[in-house]
N, C-alpha and C. Protein backbone atom coordinates (compact mmCIF):
# COMPACT_ATOMS: atom_id res chain seq x y z
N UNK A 1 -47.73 -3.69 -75.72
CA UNK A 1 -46.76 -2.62 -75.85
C UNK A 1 -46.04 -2.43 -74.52
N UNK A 2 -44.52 -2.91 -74.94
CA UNK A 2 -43.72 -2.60 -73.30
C UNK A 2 -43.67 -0.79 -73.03
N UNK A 3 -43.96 -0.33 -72.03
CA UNK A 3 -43.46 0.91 -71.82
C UNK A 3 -42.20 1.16 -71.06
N UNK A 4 -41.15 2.01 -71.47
CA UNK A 4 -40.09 2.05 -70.75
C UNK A 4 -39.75 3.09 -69.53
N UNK A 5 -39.01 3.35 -68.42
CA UNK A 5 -39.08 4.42 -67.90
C UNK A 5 -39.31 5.81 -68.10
N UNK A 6 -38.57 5.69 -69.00
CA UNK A 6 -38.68 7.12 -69.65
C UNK A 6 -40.04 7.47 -70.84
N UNK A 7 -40.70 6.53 -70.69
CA UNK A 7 -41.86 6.90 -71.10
C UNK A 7 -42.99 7.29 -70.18
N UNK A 8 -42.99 6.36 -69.46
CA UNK A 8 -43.63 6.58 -67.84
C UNK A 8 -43.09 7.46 -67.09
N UNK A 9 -42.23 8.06 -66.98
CA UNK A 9 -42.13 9.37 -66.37
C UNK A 9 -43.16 10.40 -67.00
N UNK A 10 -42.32 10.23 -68.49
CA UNK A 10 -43.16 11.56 -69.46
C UNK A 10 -44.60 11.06 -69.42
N UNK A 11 -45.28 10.20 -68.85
CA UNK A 11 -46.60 10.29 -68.87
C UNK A 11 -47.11 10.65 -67.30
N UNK A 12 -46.42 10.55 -66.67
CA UNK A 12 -46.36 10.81 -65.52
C UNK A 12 -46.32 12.97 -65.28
N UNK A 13 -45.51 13.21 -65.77
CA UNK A 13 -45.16 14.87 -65.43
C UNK A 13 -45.90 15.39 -66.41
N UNK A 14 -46.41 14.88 -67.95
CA UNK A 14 -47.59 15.37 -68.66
C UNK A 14 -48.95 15.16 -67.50
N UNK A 15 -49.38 14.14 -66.96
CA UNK A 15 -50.62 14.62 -65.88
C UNK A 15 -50.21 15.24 -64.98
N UNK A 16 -49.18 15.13 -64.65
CA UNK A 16 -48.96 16.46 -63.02
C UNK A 16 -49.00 18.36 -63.89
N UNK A 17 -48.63 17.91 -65.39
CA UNK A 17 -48.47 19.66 -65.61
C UNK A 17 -50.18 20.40 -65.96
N UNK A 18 -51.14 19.73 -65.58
CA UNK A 18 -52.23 20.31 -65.38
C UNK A 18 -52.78 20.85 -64.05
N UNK A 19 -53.20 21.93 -63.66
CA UNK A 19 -53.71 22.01 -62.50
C UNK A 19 -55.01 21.56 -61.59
N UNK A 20 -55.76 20.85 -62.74
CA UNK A 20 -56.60 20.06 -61.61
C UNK A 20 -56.20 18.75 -61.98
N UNK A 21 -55.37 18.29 -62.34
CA UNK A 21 -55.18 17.24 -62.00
C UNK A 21 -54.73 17.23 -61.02
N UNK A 22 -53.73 18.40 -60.59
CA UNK A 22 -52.95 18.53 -58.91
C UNK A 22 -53.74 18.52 -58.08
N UNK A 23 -54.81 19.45 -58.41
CA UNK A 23 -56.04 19.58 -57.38
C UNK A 23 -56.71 18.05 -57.06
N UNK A 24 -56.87 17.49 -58.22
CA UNK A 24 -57.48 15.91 -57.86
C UNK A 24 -56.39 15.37 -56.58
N UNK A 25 -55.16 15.19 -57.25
CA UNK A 25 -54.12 14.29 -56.43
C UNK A 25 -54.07 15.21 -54.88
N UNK A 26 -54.35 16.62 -54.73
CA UNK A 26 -54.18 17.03 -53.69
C UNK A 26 -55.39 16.51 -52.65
N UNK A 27 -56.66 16.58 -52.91
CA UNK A 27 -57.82 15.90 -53.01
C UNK A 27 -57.88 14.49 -52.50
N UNK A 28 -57.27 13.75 -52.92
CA UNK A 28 -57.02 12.25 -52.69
C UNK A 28 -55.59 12.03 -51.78
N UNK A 29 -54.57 13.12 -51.39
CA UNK A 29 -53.46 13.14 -50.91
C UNK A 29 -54.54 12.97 -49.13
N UNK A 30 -55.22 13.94 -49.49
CA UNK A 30 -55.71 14.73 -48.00
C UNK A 30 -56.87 14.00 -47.88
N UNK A 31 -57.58 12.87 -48.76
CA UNK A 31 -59.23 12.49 -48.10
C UNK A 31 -58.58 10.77 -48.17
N UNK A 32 -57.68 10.27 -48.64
CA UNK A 32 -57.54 9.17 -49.01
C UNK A 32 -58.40 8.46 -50.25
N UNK A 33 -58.70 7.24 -50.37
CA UNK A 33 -59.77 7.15 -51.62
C UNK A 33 -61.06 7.66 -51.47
N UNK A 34 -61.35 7.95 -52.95
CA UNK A 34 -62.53 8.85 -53.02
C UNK A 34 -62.96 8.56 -54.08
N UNK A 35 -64.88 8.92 -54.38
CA UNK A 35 -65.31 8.84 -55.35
C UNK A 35 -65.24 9.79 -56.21
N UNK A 36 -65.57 9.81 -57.92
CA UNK A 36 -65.76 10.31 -58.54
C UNK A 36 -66.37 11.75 -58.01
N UNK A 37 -67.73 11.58 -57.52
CA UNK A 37 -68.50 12.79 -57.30
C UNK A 37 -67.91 13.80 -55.97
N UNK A 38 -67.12 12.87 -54.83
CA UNK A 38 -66.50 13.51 -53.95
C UNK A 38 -65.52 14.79 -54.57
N UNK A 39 -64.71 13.71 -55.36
CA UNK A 39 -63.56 14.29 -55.95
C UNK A 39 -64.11 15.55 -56.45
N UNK A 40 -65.24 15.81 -57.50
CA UNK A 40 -65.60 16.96 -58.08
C UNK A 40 -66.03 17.37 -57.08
N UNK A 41 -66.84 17.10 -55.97
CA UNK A 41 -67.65 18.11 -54.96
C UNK A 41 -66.36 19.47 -54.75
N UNK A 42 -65.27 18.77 -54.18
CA UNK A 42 -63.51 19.19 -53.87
C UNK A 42 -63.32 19.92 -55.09
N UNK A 43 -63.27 19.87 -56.29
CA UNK A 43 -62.94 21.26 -57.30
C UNK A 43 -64.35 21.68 -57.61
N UNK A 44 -64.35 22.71 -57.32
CA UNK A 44 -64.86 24.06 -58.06
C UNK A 44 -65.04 25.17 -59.31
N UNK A 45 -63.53 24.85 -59.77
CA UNK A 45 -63.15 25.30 -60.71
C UNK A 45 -63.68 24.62 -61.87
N UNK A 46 -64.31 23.06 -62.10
CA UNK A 46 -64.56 22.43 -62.90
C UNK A 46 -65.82 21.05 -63.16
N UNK A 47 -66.55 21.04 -63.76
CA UNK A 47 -67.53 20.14 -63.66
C UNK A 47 -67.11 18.94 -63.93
N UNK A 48 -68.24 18.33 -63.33
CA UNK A 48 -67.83 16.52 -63.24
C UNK A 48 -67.12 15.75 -64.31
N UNK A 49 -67.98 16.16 -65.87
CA UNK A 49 -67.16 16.08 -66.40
C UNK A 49 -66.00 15.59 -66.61
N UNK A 50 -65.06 17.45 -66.34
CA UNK A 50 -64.17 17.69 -66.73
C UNK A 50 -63.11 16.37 -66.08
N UNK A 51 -63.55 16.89 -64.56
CA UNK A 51 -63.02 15.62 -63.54
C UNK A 51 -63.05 14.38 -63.46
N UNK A 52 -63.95 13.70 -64.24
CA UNK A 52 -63.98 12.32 -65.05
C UNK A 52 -63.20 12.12 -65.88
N UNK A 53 -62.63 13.24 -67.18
CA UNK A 53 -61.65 13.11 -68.26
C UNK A 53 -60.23 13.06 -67.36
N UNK A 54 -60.20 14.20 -66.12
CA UNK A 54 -58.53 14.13 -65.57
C UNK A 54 -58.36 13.19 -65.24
N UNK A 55 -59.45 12.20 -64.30
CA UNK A 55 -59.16 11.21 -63.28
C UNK A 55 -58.51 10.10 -64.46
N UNK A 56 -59.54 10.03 -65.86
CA UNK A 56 -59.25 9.06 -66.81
C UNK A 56 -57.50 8.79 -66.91
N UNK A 57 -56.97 10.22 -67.33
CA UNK A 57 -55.90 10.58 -67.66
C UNK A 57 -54.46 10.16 -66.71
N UNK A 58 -55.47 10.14 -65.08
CA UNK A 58 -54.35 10.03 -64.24
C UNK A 58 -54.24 8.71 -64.02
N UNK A 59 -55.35 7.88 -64.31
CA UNK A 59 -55.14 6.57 -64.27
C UNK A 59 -54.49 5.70 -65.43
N UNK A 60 -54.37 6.63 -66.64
CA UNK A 60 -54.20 6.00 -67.65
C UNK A 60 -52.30 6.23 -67.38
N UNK A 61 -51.75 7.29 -66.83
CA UNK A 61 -50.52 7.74 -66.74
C UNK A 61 -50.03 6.48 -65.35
N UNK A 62 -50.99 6.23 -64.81
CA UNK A 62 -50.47 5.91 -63.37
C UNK A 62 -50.43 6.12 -62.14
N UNK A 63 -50.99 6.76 -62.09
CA UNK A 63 -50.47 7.71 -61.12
C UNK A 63 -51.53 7.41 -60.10
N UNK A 64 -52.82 7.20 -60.91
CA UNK A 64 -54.11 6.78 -60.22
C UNK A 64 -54.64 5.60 -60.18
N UNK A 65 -54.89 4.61 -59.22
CA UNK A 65 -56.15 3.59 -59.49
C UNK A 65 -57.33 3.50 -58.88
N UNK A 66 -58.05 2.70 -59.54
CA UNK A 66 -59.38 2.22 -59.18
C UNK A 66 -60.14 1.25 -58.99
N UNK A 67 -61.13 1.48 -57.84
CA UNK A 67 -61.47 0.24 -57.67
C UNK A 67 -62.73 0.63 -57.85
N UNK A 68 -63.44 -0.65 -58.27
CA UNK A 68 -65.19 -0.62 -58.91
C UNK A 68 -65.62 -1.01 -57.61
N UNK A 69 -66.68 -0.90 -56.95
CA UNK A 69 -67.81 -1.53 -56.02
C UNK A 69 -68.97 -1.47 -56.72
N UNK A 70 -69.75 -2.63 -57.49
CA UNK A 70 -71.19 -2.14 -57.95
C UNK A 70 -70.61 -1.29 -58.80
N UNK A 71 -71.65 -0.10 -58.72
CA UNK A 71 -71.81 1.15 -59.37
C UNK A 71 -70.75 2.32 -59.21
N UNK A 72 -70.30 1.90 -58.20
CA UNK A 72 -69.24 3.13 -57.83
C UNK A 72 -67.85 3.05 -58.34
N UNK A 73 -67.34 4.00 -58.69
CA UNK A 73 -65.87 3.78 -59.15
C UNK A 73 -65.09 4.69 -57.87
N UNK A 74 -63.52 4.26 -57.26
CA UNK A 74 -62.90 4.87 -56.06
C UNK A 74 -61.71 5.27 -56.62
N UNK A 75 -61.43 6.22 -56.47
CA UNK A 75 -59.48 6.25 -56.93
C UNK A 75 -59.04 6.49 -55.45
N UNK A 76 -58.01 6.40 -55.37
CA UNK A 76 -56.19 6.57 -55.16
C UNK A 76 -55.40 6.93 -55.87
N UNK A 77 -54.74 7.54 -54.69
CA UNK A 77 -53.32 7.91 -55.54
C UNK A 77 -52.31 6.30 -55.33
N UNK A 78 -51.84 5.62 -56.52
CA UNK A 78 -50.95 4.13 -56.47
C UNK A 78 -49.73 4.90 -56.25
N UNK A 79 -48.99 4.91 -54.40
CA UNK A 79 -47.72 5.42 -54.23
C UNK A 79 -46.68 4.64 -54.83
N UNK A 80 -46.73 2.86 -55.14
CA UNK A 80 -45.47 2.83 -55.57
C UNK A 80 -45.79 2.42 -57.60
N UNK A 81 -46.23 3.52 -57.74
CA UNK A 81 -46.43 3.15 -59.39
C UNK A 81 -45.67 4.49 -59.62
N UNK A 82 -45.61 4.75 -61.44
CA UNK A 82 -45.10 5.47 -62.06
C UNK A 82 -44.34 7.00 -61.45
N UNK A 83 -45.71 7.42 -60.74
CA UNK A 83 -45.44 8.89 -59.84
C UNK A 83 -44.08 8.47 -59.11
N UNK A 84 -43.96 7.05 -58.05
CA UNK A 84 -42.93 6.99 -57.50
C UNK A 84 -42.05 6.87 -57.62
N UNK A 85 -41.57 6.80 -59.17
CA UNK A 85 -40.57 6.77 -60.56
C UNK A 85 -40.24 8.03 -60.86
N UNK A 86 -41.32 9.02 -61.18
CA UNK A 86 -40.96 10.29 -61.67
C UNK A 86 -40.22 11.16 -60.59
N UNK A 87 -40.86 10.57 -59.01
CA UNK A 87 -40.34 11.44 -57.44
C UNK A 87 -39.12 11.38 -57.54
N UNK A 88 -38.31 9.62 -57.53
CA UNK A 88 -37.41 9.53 -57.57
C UNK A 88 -35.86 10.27 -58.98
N UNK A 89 -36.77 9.92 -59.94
CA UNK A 89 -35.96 11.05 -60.87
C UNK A 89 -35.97 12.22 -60.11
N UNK A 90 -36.49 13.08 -59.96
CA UNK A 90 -36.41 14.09 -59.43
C UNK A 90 -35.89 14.76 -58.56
N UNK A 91 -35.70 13.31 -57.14
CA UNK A 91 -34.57 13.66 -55.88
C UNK A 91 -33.43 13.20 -56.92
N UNK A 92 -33.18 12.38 -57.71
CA UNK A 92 -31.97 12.41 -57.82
C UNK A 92 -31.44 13.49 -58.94
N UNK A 93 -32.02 14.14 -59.75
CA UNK A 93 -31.65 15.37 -60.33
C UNK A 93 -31.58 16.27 -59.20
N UNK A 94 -32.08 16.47 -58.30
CA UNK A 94 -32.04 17.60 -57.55
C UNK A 94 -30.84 17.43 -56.42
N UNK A 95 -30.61 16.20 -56.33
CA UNK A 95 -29.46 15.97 -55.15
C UNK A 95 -28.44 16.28 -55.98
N UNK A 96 -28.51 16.03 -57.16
CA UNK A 96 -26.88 16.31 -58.41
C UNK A 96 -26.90 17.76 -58.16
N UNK A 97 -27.69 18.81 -58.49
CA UNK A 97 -27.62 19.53 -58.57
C UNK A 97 -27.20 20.45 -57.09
N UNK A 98 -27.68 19.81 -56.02
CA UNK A 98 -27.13 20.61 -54.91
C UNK A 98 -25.50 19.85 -54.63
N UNK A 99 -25.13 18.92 -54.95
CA UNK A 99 -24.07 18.42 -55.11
C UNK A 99 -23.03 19.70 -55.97
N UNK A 100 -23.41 19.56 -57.00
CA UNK A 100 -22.20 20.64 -57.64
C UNK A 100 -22.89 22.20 -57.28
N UNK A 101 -23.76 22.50 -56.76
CA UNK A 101 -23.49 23.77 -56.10
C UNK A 101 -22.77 23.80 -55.03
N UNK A 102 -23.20 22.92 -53.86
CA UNK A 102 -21.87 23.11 -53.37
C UNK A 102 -20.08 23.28 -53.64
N UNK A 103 -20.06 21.53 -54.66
CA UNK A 103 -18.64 22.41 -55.12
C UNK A 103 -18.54 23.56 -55.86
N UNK A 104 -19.31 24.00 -56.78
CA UNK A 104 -19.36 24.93 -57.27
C UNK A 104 -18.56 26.44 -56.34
N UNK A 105 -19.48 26.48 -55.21
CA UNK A 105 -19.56 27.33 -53.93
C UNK A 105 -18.16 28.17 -53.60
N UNK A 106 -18.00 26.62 -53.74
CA UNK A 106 -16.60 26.78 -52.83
C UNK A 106 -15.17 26.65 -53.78
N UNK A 107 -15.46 26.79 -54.92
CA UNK A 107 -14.32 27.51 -55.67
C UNK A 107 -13.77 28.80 -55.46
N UNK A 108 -13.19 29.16 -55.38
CA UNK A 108 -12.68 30.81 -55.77
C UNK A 108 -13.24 31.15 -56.93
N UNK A 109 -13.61 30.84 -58.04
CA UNK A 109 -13.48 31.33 -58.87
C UNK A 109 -15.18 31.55 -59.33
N UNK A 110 -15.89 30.45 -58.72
CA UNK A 110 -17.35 30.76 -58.38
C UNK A 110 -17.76 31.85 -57.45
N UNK A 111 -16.95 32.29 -56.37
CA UNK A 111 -17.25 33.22 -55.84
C UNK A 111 -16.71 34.94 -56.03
N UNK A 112 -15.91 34.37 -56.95
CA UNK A 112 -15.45 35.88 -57.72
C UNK A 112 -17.03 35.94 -58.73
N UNK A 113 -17.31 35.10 -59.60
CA UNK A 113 -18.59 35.09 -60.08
C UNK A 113 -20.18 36.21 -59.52
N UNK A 114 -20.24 35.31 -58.42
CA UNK A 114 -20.89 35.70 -58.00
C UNK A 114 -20.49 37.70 -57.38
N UNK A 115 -19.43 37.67 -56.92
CA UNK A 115 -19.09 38.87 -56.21
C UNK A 115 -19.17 40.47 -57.48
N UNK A 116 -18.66 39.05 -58.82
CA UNK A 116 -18.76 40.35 -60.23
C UNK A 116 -19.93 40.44 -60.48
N UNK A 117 -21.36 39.55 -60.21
CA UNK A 117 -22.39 39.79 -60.48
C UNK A 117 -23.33 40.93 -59.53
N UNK A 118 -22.94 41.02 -58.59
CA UNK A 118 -23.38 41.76 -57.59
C UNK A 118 -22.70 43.16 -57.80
N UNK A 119 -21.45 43.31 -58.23
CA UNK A 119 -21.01 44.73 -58.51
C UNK A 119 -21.63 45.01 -59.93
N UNK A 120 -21.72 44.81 -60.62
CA UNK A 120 -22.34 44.76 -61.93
C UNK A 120 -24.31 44.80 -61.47
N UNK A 121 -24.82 44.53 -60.66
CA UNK A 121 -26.26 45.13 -60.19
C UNK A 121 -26.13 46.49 -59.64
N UNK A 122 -25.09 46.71 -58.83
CA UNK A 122 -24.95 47.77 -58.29
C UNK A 122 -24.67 49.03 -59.36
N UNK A 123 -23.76 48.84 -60.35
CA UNK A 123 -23.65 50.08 -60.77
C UNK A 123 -24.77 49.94 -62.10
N UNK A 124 -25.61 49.04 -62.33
CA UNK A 124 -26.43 49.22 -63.28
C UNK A 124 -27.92 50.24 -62.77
């Protein structure tokens, strides 16, 4: 099964919209690779478990890999996989968007906008 960008994003921002999964990736941002049990030592909020099913999830999205030694399993965060797909969507929605605020800005007619929105707080 080919996956396309836009599928790999959306599997990508479905594991970032959990919060320990953030906590994992924050976890592995700040210790570099780490084990399974490290990783849970680092949340609190959740048993090993739980942190075995996210890690599953983040590796299955991308975002995470692993390496086996023996018995041990290690993740990472993989910087140029999927995540570095979804980053880049993201600067570039966000650069569009400060793009036409600026022109936006600097219309007259955006700043009458804004100036009627502010008299309109005031007398409400």
């Amino acid at each position: 099964m080919i996956v396309t960008d836009q599928q790999s994003r959306e599997l990508v921002f479905a594991a970032l919209a959990d919060q320990v999964r953030r906590q994992i990736l924050d976890t592995l941002a700040s210790h570099g690779e780490c084990s399974a049990g490290f990783i849970s030592d680092q949340i609190s909020s959740v048993g090993r478990t739980t942190v075995s099913t996210h890690l599953k999830a983040l590796k299955m999205s991308g975002v995470v890999v692993e390496r086996r030694s023996g018995r041990h399993r290690y993740f990472s965060i993989d910087p140029a996989g999927p995540a570095n797909d979804a980053l880049q969507f993201l600067r570039d929605v966000l650069e569009r968007a400060l793009e036409v605020g600026e022109t936006s800005s600097d219309s007259p007619s955006a700043k009458d906008d804004v100036a009627e929105g502010a008299s309109a707080r005031r007398r409400a």
